[in-house]
Protein backbone atom coordinates (compact mmCIF):
# COMPACT_ATOMS: atom_id res chain seq x y z
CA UNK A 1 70.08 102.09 136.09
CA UNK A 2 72.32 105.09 135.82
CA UNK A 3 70.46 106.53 139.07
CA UNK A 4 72.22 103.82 141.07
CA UNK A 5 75.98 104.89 140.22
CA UNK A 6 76.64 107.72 142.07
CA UNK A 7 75.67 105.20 145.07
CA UNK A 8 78.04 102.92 143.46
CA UNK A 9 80.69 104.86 143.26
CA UNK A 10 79.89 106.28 146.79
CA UNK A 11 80.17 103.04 148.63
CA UNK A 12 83.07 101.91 146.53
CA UNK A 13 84.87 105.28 147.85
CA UNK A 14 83.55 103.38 151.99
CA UNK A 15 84.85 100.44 151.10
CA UNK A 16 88.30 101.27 149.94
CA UNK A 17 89.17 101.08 153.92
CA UNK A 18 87.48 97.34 154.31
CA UNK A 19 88.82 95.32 152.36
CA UNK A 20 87.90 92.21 150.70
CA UNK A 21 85.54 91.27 153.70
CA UNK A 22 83.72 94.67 152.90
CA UNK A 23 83.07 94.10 149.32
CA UNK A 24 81.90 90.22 150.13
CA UNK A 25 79.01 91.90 152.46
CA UNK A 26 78.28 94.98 150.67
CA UNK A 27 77.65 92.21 147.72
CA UNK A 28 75.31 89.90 149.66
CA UNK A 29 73.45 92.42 151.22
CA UNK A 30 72.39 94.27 148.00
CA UNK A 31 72.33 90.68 145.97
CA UNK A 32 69.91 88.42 147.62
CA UNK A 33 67.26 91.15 147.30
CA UNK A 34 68.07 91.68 143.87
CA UNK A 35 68.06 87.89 143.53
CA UNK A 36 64.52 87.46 144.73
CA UNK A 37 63.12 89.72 143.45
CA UNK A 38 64.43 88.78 139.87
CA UNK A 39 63.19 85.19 140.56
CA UNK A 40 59.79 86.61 141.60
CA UNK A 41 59.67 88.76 138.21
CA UNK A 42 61.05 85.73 135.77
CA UNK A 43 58.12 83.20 137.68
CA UNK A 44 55.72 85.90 136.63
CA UNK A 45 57.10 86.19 133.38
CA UNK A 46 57.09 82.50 132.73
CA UNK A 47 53.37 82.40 134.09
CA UNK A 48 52.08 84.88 131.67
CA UNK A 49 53.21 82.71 128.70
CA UNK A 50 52.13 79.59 130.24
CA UNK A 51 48.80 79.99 129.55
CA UNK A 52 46.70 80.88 126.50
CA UNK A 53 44.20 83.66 128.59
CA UNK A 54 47.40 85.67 129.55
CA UNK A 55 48.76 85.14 126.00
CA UNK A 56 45.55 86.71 124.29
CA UNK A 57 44.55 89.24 126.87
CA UNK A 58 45.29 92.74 126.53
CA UNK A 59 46.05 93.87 129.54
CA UNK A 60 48.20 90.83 130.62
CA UNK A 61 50.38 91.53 127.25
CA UNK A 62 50.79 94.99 128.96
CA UNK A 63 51.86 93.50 132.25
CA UNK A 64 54.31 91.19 130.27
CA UNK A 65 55.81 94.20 128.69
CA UNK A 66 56.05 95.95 132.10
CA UNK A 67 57.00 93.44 133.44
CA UNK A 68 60.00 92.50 131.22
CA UNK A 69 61.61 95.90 131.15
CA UNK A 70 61.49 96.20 134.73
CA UNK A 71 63.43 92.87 135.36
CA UNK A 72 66.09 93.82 132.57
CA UNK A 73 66.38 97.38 134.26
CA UNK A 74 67.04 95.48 137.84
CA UNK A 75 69.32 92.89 136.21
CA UNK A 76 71.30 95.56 134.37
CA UNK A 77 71.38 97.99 137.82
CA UNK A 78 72.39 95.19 139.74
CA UNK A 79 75.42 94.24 137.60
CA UNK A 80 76.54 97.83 137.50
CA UNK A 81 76.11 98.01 141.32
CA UNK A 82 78.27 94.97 141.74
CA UNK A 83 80.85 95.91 139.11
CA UNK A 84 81.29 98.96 140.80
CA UNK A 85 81.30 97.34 144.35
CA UNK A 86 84.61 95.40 143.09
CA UNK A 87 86.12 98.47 141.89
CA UNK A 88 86.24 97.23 138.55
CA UNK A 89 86.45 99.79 135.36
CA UNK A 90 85.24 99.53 131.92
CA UNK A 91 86.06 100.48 128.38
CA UNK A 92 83.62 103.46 127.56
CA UNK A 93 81.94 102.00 125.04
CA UNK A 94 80.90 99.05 127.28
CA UNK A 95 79.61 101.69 129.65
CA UNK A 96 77.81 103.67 126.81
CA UNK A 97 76.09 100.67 125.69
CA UNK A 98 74.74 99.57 129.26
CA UNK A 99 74.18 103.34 130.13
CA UNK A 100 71.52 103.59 126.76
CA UNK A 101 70.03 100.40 127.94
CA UNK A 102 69.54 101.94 131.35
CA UNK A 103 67.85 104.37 129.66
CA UNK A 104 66.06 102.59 126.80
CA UNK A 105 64.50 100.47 130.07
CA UNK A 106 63.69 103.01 132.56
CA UNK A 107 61.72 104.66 130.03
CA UNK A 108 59.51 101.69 129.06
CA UNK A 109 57.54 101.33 132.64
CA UNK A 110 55.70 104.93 133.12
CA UNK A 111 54.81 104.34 128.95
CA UNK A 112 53.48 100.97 129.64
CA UNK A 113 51.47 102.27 132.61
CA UNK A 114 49.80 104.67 130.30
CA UNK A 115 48.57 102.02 127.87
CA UNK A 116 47.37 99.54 130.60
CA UNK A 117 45.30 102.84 132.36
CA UNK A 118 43.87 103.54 129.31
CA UNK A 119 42.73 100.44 128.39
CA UNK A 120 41.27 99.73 132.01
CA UNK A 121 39.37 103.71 131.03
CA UNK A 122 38.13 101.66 127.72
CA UNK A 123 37.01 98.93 130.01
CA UNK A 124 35.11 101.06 132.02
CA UNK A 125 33.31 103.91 130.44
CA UNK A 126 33.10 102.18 127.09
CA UNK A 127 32.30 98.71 127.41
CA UNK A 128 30.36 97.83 125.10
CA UNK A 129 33.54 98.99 122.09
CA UNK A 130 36.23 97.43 124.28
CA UNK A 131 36.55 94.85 122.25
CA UNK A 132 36.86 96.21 118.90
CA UNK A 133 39.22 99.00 120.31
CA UNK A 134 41.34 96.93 122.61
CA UNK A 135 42.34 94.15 120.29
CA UNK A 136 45.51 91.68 120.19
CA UNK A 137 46.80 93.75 117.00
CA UNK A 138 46.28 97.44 118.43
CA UNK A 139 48.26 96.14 121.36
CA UNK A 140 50.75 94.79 119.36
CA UNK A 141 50.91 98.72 118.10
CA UNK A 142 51.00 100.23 121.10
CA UNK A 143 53.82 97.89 122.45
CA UNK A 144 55.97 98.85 119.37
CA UNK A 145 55.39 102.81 119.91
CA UNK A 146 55.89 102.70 123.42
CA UNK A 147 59.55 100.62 122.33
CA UNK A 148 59.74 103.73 119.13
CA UNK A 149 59.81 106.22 121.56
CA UNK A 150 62.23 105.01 123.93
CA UNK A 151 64.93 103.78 121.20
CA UNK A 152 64.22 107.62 119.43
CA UNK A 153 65.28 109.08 123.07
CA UNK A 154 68.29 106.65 123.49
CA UNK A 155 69.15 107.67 119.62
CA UNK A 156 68.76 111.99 120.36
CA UNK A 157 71.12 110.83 123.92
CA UNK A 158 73.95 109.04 121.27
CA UNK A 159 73.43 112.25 118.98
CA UNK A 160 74.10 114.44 121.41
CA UNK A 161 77.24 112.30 123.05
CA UNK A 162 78.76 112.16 119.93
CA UNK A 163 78.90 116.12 119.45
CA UNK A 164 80.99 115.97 122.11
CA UNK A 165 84.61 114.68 121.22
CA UNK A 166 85.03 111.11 122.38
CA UNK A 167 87.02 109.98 119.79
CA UNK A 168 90.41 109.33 121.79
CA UNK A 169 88.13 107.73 124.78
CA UNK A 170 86.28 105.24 122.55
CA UNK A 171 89.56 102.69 123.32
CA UNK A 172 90.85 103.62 126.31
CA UNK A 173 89.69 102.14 129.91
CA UNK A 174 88.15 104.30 131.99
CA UNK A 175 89.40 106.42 134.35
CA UNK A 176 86.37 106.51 136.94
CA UNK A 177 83.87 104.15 137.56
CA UNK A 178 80.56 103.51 134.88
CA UNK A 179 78.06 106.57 135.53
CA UNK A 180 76.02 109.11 134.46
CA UNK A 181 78.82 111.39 135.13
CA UNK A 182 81.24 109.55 132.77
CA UNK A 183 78.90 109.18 129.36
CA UNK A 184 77.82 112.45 129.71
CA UNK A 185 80.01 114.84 129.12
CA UNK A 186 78.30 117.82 127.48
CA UNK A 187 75.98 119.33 129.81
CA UNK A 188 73.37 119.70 127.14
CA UNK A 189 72.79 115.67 126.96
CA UNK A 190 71.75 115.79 130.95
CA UNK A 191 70.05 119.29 130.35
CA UNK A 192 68.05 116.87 127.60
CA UNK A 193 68.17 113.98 129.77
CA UNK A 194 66.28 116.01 132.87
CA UNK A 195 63.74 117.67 130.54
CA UNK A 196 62.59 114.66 128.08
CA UNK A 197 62.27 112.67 132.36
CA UNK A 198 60.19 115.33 134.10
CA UNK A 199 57.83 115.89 130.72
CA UNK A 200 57.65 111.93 130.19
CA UNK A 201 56.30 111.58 134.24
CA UNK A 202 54.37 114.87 134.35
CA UNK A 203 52.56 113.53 131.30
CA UNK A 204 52.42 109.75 132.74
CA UNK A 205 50.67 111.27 135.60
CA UNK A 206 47.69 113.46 133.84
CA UNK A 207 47.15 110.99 131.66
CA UNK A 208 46.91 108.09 134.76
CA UNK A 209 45.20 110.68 136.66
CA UNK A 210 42.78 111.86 134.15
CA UNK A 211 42.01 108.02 133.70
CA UNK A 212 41.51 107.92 137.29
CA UNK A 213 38.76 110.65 137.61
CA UNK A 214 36.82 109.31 134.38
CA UNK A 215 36.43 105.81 136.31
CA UNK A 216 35.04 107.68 139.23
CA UNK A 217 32.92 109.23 137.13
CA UNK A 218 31.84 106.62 135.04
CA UNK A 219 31.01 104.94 138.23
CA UNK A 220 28.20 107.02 139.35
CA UNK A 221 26.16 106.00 136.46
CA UNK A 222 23.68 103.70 136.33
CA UNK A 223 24.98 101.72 132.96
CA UNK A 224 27.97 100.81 134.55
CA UNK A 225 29.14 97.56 136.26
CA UNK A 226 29.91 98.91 139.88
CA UNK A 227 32.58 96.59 140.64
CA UNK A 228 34.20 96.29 137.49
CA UNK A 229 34.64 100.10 138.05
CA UNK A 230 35.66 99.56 141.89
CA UNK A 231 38.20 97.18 140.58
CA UNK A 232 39.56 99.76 137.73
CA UNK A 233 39.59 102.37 139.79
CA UNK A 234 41.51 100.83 142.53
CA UNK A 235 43.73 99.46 139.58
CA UNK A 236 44.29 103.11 138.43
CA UNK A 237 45.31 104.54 142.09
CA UNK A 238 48.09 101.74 142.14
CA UNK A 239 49.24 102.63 138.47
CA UNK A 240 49.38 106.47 140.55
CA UNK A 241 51.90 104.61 143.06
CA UNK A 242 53.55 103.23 141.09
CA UNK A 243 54.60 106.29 138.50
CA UNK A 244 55.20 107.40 142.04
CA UNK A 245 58.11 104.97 142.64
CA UNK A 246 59.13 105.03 139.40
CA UNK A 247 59.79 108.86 139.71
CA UNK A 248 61.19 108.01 143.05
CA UNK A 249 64.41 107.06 141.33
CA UNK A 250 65.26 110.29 139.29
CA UNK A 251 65.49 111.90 143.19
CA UNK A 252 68.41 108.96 144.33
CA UNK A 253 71.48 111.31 143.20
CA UNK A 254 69.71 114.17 145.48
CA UNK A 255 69.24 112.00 148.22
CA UNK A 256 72.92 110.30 147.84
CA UNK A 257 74.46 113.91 147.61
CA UNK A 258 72.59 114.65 151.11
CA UNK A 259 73.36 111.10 152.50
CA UNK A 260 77.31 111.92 151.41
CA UNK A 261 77.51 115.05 154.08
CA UNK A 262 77.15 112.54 157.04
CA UNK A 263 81.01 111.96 158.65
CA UNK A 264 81.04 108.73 159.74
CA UNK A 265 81.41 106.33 156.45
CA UNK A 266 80.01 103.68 157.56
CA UNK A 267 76.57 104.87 158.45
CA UNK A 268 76.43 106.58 155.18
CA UNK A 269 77.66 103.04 153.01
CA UNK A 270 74.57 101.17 155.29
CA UNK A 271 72.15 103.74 154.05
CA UNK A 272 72.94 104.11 150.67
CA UNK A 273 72.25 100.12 150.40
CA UNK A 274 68.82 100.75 152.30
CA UNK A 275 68.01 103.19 149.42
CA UNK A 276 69.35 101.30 146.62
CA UNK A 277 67.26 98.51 147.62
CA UNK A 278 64.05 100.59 148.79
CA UNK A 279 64.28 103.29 145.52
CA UNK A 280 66.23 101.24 142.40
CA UNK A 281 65.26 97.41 143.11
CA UNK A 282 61.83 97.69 145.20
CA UNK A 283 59.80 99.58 142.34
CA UNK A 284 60.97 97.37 139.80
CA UNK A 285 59.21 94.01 141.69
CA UNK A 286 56.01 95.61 142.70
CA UNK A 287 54.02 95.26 139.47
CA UNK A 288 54.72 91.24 139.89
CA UNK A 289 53.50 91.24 143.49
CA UNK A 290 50.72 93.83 143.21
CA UNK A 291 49.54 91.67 139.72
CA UNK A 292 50.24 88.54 141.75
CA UNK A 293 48.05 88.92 144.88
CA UNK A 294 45.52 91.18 142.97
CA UNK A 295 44.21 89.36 139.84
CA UNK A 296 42.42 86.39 140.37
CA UNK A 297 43.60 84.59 137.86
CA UNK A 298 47.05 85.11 138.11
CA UNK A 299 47.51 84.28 141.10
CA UNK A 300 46.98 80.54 141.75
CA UNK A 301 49.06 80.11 138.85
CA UNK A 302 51.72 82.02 140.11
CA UNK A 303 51.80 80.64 143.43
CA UNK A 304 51.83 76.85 141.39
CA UNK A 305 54.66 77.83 139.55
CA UNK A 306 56.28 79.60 142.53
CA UNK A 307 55.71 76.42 145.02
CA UNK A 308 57.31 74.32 142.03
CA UNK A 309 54.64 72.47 141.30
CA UNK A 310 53.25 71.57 145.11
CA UNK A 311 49.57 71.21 145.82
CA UNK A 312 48.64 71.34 141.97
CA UNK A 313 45.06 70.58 142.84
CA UNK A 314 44.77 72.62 146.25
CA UNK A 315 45.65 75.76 144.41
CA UNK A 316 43.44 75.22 141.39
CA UNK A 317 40.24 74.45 143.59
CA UNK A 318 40.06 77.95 145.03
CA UNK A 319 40.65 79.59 141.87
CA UNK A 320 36.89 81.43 140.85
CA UNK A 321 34.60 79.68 138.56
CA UNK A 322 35.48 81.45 135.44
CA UNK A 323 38.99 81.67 135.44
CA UNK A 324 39.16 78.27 136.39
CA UNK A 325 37.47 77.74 133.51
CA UNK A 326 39.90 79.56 131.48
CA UNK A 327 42.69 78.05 132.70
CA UNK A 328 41.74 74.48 132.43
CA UNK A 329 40.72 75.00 129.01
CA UNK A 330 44.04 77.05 128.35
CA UNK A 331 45.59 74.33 129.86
């Protein structure tokens, strides 16, 4: 994620007095997080195609979709944040190309949380057309227009880079390390940039929101299933947090640009890691472990699959009686 350069290029800069030792532990420390975490989000991944109920649910084809930009985002972040740890330089077009897919990525989660609040609204206040609205094939829609949208932003971004004249960069290495800074040039793509981020969340967040008072609504009535609305509505809130986090991100070059004004360098190196981890790779595992722990049905599988196969039987036994079902006949 672009976000995560500055501190890139900002711990590089506390390094360059360290030494090899320096780069070795600024690695590990910001890796093994990384490392779980993407382990965490390819089990889940892999669990949601294991079985036929996740492969023919809805919302679960949501949370795959989430789920699968997130983990490319972190994957792609953490490279950058490595390859700028070891001080090495690209070729701008390699940097273009992973810059757009920081940004085709990063736009993909606060989209996806719209679709999977909606469809818990659906579930909710209209329960008895859920079915015939929320199919397999309008899902299959939704996924590709949520994908449309961000590859027509990524496009406008390459539009607007090429106006400016790159020409005699396009071969060259680069001078400075991979960043926001160093794709865009023209102060018109960030002016862009800012405006199509803050209307994308500010719109995220009515529309969760919106969702959010609905349920509560829809709860007081006598028609509907109280828990099912409990459920959804505490489902909702946690969409909320996480649009939160998510937004969290776009404030890292503010904080990093405060955090840079403290003297002693190494103080400042430790707590740029602390907020790389906490603001860029955090956010990007929580819908795996709030999905995991949460859903019922998920999660026995998950922890199977995450305990490689130990206590098979143990683990299915205290799985409810109807999603046992469904996963035994999945099975």
């Amino acid at each position: 994620m672009l976000y995560a350069n500055q501190s890139q290029t900002n711990i590089t800069v506390g390094l360059q007095y360290q030494g090899l030792l320096g780069i070795v532990l600024i690695s590990i420390m910001t890796l093994v997080p990384c490392c779980v975490f993407l382990f965490i989000n390819a089990t889940m991944l892999f669990t949601l195609r294991s079985k036929h109920v996740f492969r023919e649910t809805s919302r679960y084809i949501l949370l795959y979709n989430l789920l699968f930009a997130d983990t490319v985002q972190m994957a792609q972040s953490q490279l950058m944040y490595i390859l700028g740890a070891c001080r090495l330089r690209m070729t701008y077009p390699v940097c273009g190309a992973l810059g757009m897919l920081a940004h085709l990525t990063s736009k993909i989660s606060p989209l996806t949380l719209v679709a999977m609040s909606l469809e818990r609204y659906v579930a909710v206040c209209y329960p008895l057309r859920h079915a015939t609205i929320i199919t397999i094939r309008n899902t299959g829609v939704a996924i590709c227009v949520i994908w449309a949208i961000s590859s027509l932003n990524v496009l406008t971004q390459v539009l607007l880079m090429l106006n400016f004249q790159v020409e005699d960069l396009m071969n060259l290495q680069m001078k400075d390390f991979c960043g926001k800074e160093s794709i865009f040039f023209d102060p018109i793509s960030d002016l862009y940039e800012k405006a199509y981020t803050y209307c994308l969340f500010v719109s995220a967040g009515i529309v969760v929101a919106c969702s959010y008072v609905g349920v509560m609504v829809a709860a007081r009535s006598a028609s509907t299933d109280r828990d099912s609305a409990v459920k959804a509505r505490k489902t909702l809130l946690l969409h909320l947090v996480q649009l939160g986090l998510s937004l969290s991100s776009t404030l890292h070059n503010l904080l990093l640009i405060a955090i840079s004004k403290i003297p002693d360098r190494i103080v400042s190196v430790r707590i740029q890691i602390f907020l790389y981890v906490l603001v860029i790779i955090l956010p990007r595992c929580l819908s795996a472990l709030i999905y995991g722990i949460r859903d019922q049905t998920i999660r026995p599988v998950l922890v199977y699959h995450l305990c490689c196969q130990w206590k098979r039987s143990p683990l299915l036994s205290v799985v409810p009686a109807k999603a046992k079902i469904s996963i035994l006949i999945a099975s």
